[in-house]
PDB file of N, CA and C in Angstrom:
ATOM      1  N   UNK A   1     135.789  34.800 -55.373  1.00  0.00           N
ATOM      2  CA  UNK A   1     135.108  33.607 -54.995  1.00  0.00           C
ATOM      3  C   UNK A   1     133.854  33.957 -54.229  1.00  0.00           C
ATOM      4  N   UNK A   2     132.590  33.140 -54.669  1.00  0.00           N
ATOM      5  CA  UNK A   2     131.460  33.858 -54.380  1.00  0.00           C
ATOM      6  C   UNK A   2     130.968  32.342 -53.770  1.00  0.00           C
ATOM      7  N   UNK A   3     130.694  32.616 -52.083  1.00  0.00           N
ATOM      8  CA  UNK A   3     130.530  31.751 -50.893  1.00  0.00           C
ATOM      9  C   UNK A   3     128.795  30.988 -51.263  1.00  0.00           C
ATOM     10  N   UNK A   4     128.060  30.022 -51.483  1.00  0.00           N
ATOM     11  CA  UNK A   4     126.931  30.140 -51.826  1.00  0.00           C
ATOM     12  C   UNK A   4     126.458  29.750 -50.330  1.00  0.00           C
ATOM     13  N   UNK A   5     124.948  30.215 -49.829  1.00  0.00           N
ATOM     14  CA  UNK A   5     124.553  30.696 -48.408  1.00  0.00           C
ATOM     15  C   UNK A   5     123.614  29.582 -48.408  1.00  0.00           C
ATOM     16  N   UNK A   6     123.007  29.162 -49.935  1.00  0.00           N
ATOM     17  CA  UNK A   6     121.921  28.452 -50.039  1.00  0.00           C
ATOM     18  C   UNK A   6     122.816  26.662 -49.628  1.00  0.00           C
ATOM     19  N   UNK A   7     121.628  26.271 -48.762  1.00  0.00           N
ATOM     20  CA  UNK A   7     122.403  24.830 -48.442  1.00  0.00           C
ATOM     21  C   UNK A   7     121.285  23.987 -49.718  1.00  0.00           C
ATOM     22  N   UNK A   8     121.790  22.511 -50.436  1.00  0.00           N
ATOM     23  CA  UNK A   8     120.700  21.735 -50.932  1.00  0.00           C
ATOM     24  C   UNK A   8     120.037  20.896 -50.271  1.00  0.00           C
ATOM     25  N   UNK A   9     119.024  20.983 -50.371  1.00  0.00           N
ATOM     26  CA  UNK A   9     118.236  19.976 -49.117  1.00  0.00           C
ATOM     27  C   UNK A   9     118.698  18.729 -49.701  1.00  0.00           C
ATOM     28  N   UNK A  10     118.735  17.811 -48.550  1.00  0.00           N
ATOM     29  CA  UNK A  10     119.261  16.133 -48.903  1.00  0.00           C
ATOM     30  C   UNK A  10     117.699  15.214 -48.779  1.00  0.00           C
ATOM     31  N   UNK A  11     117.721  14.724 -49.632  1.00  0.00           N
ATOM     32  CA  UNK A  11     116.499  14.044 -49.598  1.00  0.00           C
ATOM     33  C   UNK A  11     117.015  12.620 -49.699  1.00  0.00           C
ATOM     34  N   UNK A  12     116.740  11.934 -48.430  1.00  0.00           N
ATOM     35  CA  UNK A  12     117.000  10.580 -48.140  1.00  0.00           C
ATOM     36  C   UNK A  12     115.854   9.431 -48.476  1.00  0.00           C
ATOM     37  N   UNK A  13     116.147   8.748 -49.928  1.00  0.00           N
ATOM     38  CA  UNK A  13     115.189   8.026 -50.368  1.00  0.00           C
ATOM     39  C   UNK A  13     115.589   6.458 -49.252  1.00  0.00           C
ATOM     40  N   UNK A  14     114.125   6.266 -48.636  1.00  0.00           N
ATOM     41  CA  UNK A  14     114.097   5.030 -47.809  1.00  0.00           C
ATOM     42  C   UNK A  14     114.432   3.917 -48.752  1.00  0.00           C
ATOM     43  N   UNK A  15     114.841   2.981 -48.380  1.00  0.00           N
ATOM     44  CA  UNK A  15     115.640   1.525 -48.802  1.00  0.00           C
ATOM     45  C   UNK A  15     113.981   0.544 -48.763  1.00  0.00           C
ATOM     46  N   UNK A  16     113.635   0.033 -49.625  1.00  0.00           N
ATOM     47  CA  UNK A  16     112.128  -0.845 -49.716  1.00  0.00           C
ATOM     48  C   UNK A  16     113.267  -1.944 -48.674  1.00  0.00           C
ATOM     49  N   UNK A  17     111.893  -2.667 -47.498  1.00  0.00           N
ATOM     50  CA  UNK A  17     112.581  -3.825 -47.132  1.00  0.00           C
ATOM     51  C   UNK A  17     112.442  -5.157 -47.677  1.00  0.00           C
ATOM     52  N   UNK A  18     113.473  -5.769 -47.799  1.00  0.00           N
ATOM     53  CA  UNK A  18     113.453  -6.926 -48.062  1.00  0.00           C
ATOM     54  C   UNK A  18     112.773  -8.136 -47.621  1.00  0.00           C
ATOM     55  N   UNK A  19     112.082  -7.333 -46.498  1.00  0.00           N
ATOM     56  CA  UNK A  19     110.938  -8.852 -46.521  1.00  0.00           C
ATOM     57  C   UNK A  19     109.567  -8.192 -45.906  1.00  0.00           C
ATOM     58  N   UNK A  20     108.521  -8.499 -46.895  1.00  0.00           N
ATOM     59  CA  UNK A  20     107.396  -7.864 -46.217  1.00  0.00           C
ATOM     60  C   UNK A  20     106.745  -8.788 -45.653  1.00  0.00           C
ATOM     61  N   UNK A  21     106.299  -7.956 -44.117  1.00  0.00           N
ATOM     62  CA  UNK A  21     105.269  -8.925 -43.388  1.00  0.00           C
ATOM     63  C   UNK A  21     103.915  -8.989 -43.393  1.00  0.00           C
ATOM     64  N   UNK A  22     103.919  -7.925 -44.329  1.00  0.00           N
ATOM     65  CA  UNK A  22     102.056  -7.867 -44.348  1.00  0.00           C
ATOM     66  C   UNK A  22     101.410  -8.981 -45.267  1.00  0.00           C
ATOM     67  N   UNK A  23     102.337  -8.937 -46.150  1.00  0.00           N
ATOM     68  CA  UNK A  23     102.015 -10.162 -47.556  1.00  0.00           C
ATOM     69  C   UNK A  23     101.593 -11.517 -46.917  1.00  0.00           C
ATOM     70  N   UNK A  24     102.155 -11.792 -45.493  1.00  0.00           N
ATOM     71  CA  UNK A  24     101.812 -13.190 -45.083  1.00  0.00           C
ATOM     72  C   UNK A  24     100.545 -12.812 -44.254  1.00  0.00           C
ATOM     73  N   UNK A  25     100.454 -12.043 -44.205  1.00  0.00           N
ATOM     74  CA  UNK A  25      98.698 -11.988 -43.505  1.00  0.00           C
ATOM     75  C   UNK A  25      97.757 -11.791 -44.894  1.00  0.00           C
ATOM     76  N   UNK A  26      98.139 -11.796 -45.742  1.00  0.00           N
ATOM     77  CA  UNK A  26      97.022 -12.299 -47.107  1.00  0.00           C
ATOM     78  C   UNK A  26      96.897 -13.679 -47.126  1.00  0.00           C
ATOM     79  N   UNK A  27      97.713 -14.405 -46.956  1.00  0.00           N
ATOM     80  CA  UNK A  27      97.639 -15.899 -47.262  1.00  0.00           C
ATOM     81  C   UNK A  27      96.958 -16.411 -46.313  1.00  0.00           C
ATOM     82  N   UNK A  28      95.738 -17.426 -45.992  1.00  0.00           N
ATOM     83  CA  UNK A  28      94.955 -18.140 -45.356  1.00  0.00           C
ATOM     84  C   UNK A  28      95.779 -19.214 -44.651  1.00  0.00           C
ATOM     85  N   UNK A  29      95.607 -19.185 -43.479  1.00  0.00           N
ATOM     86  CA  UNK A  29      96.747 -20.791 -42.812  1.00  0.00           C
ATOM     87  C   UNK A  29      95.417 -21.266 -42.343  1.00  0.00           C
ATOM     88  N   UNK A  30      96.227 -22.866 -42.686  1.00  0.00           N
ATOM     89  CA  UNK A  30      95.370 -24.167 -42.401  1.00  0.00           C
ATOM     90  C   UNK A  30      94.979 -23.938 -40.948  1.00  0.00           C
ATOM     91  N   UNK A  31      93.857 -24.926 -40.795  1.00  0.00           N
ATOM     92  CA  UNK A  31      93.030 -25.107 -39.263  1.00  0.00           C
ATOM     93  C   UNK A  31      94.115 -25.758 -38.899  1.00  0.00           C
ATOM     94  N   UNK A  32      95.199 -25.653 -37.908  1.00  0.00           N
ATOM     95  CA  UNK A  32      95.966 -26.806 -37.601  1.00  0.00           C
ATOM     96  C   UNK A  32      95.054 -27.891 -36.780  1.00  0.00           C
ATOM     97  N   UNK A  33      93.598 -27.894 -36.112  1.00  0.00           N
ATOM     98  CA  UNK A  33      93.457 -27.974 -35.456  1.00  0.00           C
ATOM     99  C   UNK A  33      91.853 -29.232 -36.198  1.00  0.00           C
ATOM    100  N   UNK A  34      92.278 -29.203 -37.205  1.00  0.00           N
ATOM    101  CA  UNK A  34      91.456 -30.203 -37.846  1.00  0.00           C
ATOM    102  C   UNK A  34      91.766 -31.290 -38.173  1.00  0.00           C
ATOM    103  N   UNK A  35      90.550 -31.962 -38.080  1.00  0.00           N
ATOM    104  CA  UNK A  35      90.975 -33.682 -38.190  1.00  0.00           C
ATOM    105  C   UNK A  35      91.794 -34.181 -39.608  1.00  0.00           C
ATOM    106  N   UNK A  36      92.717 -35.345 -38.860  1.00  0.00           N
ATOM    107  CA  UNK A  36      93.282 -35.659 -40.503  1.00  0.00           C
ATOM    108  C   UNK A  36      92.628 -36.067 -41.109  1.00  0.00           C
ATOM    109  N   UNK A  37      93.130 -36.084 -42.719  1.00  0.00           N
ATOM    110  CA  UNK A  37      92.324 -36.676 -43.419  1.00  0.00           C
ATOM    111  C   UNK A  37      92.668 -38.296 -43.687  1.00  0.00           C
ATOM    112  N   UNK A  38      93.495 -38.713 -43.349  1.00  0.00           N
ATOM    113  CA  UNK A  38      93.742 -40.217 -43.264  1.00  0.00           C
ATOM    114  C   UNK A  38      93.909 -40.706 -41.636  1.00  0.00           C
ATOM    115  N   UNK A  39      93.067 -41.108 -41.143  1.00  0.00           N
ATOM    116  CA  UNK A  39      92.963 -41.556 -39.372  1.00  0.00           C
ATOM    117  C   UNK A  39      94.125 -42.654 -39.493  1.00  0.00           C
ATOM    118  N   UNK A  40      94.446 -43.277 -40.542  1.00  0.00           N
ATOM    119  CA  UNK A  40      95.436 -44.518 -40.063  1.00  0.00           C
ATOM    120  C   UNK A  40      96.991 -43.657 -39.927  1.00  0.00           C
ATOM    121  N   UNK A  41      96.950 -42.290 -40.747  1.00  0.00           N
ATOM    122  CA  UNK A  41      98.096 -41.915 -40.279  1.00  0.00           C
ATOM    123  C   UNK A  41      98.437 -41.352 -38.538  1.00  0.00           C
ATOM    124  N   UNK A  42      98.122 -41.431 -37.672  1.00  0.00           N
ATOM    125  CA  UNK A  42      98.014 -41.242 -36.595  1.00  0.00           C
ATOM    126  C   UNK A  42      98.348 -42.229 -35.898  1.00  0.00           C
ATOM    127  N   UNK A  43      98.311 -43.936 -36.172  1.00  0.00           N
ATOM    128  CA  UNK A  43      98.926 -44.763 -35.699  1.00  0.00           C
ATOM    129  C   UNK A  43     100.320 -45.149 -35.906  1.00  0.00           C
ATOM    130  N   UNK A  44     100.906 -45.827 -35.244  1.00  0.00           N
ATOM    131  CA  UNK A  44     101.949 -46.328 -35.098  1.00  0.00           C
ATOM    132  C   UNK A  44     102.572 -47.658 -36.296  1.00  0.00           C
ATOM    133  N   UNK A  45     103.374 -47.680 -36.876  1.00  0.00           N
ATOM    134  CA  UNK A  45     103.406 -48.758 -37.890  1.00  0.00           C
ATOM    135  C   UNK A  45     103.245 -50.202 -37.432  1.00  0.00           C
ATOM    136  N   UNK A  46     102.430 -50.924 -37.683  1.00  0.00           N
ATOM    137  CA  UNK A  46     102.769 -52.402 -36.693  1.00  0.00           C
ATOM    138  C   UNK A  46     103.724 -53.216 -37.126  1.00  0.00           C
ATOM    139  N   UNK A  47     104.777 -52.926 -38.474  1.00  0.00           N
ATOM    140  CA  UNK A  47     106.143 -54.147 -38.774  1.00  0.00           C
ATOM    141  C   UNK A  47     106.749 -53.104 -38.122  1.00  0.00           C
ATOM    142  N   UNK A  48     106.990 -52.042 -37.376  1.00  0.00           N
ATOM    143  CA  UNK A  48     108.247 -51.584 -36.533  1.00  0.00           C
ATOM    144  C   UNK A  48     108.563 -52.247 -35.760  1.00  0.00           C
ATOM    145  N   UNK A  49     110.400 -52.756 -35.298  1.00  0.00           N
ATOM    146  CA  UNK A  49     110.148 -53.127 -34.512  1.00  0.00           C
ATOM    147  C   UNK A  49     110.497 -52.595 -32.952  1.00  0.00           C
ATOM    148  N   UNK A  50     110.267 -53.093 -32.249  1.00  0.00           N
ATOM    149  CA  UNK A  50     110.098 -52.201 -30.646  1.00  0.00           C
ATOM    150  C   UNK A  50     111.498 -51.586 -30.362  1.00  0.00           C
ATOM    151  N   UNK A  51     111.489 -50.506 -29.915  1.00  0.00           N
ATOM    152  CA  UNK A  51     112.691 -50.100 -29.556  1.00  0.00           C
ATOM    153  C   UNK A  51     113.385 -50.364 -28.023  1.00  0.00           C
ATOM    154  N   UNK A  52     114.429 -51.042 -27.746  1.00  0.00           N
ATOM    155  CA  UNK A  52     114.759 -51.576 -26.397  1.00  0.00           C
ATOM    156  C   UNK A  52     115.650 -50.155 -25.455  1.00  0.00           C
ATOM    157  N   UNK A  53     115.274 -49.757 -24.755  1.00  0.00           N
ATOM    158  CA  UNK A  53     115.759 -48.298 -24.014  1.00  0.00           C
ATOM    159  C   UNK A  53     116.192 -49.172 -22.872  1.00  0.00           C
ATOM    160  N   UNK A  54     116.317 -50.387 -22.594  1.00  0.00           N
ATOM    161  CA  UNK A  54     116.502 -50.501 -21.033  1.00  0.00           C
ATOM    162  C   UNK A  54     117.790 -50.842 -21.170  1.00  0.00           C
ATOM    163  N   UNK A  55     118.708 -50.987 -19.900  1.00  0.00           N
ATOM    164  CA  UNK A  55     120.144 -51.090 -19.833  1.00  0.00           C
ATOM    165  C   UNK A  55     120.186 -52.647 -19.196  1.00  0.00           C
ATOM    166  N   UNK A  56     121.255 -53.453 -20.034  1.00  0.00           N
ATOM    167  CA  UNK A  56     121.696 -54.418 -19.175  1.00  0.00           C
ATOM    168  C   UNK A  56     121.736 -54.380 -17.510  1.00  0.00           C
ATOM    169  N   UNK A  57     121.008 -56.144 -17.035  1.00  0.00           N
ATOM    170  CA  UNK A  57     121.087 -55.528 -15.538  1.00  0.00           C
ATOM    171  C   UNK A  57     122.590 -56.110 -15.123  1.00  0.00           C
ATOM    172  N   UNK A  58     122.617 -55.230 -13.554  1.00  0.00           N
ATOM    173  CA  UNK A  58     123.675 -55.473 -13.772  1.00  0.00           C
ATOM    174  C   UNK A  58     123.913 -56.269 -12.164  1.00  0.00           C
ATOM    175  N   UNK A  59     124.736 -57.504 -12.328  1.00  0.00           N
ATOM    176  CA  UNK A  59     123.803 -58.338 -11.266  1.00  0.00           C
ATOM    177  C   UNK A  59     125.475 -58.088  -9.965  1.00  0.00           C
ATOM    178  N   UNK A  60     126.151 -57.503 -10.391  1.00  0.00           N
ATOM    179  CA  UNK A  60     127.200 -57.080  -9.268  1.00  0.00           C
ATOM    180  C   UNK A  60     127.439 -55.675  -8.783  1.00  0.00           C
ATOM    181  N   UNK A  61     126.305 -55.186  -8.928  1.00  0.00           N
ATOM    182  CA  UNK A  61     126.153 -54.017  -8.142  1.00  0.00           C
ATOM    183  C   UNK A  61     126.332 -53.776  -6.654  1.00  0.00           C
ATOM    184  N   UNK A  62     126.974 -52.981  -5.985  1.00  0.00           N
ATOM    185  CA  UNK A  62     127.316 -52.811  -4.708  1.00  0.00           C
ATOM    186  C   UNK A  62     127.162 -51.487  -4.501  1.00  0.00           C
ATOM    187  N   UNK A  63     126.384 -50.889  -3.822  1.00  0.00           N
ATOM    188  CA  UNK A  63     126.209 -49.717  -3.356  1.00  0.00           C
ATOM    189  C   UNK A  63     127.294 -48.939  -2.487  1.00  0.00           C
ATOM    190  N   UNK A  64     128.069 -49.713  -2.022  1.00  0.00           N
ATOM    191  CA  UNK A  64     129.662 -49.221  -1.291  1.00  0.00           C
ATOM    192  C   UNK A  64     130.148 -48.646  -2.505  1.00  0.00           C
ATOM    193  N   UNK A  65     130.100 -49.290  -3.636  1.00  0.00           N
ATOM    194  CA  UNK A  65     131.230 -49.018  -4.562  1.00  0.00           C
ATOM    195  C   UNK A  65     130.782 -47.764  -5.129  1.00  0.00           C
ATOM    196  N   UNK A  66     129.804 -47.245  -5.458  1.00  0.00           N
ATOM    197  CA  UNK A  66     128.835 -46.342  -6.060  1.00  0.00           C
ATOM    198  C   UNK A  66     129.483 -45.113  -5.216  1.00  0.00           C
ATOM    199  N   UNK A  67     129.679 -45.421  -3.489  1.00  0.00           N
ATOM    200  CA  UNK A  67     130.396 -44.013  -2.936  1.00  0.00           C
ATOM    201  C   UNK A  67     131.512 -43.684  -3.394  1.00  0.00           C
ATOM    202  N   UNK A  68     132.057 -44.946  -3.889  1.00  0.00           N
ATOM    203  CA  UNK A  68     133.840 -44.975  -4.051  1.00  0.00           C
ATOM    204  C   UNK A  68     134.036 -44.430  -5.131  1.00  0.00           C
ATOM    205  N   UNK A  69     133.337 -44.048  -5.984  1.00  0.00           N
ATOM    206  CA  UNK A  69     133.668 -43.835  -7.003  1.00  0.00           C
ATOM    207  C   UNK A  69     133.116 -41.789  -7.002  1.00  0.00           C
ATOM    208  N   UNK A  70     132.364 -41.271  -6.066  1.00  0.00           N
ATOM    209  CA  UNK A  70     132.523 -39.940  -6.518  1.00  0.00           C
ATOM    210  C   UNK A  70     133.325 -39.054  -5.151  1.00  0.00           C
ATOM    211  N   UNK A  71     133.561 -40.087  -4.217  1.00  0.00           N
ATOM    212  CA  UNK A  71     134.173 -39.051  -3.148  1.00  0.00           C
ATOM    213  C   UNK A  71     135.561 -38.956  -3.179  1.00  0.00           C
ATOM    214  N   UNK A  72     136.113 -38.051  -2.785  1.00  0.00           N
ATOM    215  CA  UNK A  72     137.647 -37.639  -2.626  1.00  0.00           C
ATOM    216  C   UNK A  72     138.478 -38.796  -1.512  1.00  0.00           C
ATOM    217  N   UNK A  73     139.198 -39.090  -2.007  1.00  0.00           N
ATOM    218  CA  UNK A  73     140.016 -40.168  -1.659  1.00  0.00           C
ATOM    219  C   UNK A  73     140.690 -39.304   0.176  1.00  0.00           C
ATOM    220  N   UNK A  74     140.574 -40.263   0.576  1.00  0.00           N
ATOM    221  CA  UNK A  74     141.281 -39.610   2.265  1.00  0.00           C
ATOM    222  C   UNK A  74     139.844 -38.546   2.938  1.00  0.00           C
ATOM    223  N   UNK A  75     138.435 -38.922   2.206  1.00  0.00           N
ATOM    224  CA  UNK A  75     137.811 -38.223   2.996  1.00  0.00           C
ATOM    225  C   UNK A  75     136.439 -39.334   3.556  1.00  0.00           C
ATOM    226  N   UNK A  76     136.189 -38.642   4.629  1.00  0.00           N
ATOM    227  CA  UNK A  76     135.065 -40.023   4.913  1.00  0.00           C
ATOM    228  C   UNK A  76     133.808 -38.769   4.880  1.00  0.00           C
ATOM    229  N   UNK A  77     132.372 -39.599   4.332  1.00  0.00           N
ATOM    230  CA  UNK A  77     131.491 -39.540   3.690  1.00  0.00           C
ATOM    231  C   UNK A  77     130.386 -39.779   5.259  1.00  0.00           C
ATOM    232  N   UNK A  78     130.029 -38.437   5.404  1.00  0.00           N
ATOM    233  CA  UNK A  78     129.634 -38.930   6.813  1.00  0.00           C
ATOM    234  C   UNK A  78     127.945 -38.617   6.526  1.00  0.00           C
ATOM    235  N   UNK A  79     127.077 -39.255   6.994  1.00  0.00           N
ATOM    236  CA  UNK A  79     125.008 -38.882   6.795  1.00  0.00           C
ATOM    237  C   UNK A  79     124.705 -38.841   8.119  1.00  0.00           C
ATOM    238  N   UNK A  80     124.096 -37.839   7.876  1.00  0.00           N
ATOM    239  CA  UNK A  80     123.095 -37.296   9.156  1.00  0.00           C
ATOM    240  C   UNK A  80     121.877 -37.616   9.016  1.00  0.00           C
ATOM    241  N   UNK A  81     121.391 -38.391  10.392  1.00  0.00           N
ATOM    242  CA  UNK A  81     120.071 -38.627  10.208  1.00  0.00           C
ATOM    243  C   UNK A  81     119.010 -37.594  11.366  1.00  0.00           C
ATOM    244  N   UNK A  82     118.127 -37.081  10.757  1.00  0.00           N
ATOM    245  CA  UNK A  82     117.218 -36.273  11.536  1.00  0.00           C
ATOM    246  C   UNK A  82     116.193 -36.337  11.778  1.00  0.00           C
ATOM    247  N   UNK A  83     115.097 -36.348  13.030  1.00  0.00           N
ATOM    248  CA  UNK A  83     114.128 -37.531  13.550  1.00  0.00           C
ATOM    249  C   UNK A  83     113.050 -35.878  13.233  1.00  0.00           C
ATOM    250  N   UNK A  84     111.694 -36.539  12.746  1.00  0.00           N
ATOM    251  CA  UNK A  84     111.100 -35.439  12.382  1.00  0.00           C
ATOM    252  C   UNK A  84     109.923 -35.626  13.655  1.00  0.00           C
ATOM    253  N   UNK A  85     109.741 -34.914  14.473  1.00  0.00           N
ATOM    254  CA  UNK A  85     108.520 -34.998  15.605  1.00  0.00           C
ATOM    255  C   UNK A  85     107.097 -34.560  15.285  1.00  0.00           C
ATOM    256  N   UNK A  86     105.958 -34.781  15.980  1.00  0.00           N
ATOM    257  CA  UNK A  86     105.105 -34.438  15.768  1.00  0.00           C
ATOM    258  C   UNK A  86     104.577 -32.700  14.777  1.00  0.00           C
ATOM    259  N   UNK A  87     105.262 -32.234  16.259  1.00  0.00           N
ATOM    260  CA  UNK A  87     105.315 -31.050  16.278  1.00  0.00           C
ATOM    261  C   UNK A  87     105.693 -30.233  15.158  1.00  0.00           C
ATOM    262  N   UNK A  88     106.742 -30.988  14.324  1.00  0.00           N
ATOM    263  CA  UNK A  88     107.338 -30.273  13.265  1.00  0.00           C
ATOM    264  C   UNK A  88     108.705 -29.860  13.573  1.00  0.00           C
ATOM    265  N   UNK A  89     109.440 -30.541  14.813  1.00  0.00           N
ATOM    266  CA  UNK A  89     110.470 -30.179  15.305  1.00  0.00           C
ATOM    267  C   UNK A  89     111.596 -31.481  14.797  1.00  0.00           C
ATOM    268  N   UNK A  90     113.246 -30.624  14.688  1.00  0.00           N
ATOM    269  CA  UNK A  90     113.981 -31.598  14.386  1.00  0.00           C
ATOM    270  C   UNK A  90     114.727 -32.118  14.827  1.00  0.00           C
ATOM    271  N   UNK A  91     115.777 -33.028  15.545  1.00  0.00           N
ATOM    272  CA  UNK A  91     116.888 -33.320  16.039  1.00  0.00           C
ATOM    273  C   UNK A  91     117.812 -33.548  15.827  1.00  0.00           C
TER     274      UNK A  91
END
């Protein structure tokens, strides 16, 4: 048995990629930055009709109740008030 010393070189053919990026720098892109060509498309349709975003009012509102509803039950909800002085000093 005769050992061979010679190794074969491996020649690693690169894989083409599947997406070239140079090809999109051939293609010309629009001015985005140019006027339309139809000015009425830029307005608003006038048979739309208005969209209402506001919420029913709500005429039994109580601001007591508004605490009652996020504080822990058996705890009291205490505000500090702090007097701001000339100076920039607080109390």
């Amino acid at each position: 048995m005769e050992v061979s010393t010679t190794k074969k070189a491996k020649i690693k053919k690169q894989a083409e990629p599947d997406i070239d990026f140079t090809k999109a720098l051939d293609n010309e892109m629009p001015d985005i930055f140019a006027p339309p060509r139809n000015l009425k498309s830029l307005l608003l349709p006038s048979n739309k009709a208005p969209c209402n975003t506001k919420l029913p009012e709500d005429c039994h509102y109580q601001p007591e109740d508004l605490v009652k509803l996020f504080r822990i039950p058996n705890m009291i909800v205490m505000f500090t008030i702090s007097l701001v002085l000339k100076d920039g000093w607080t109390l």
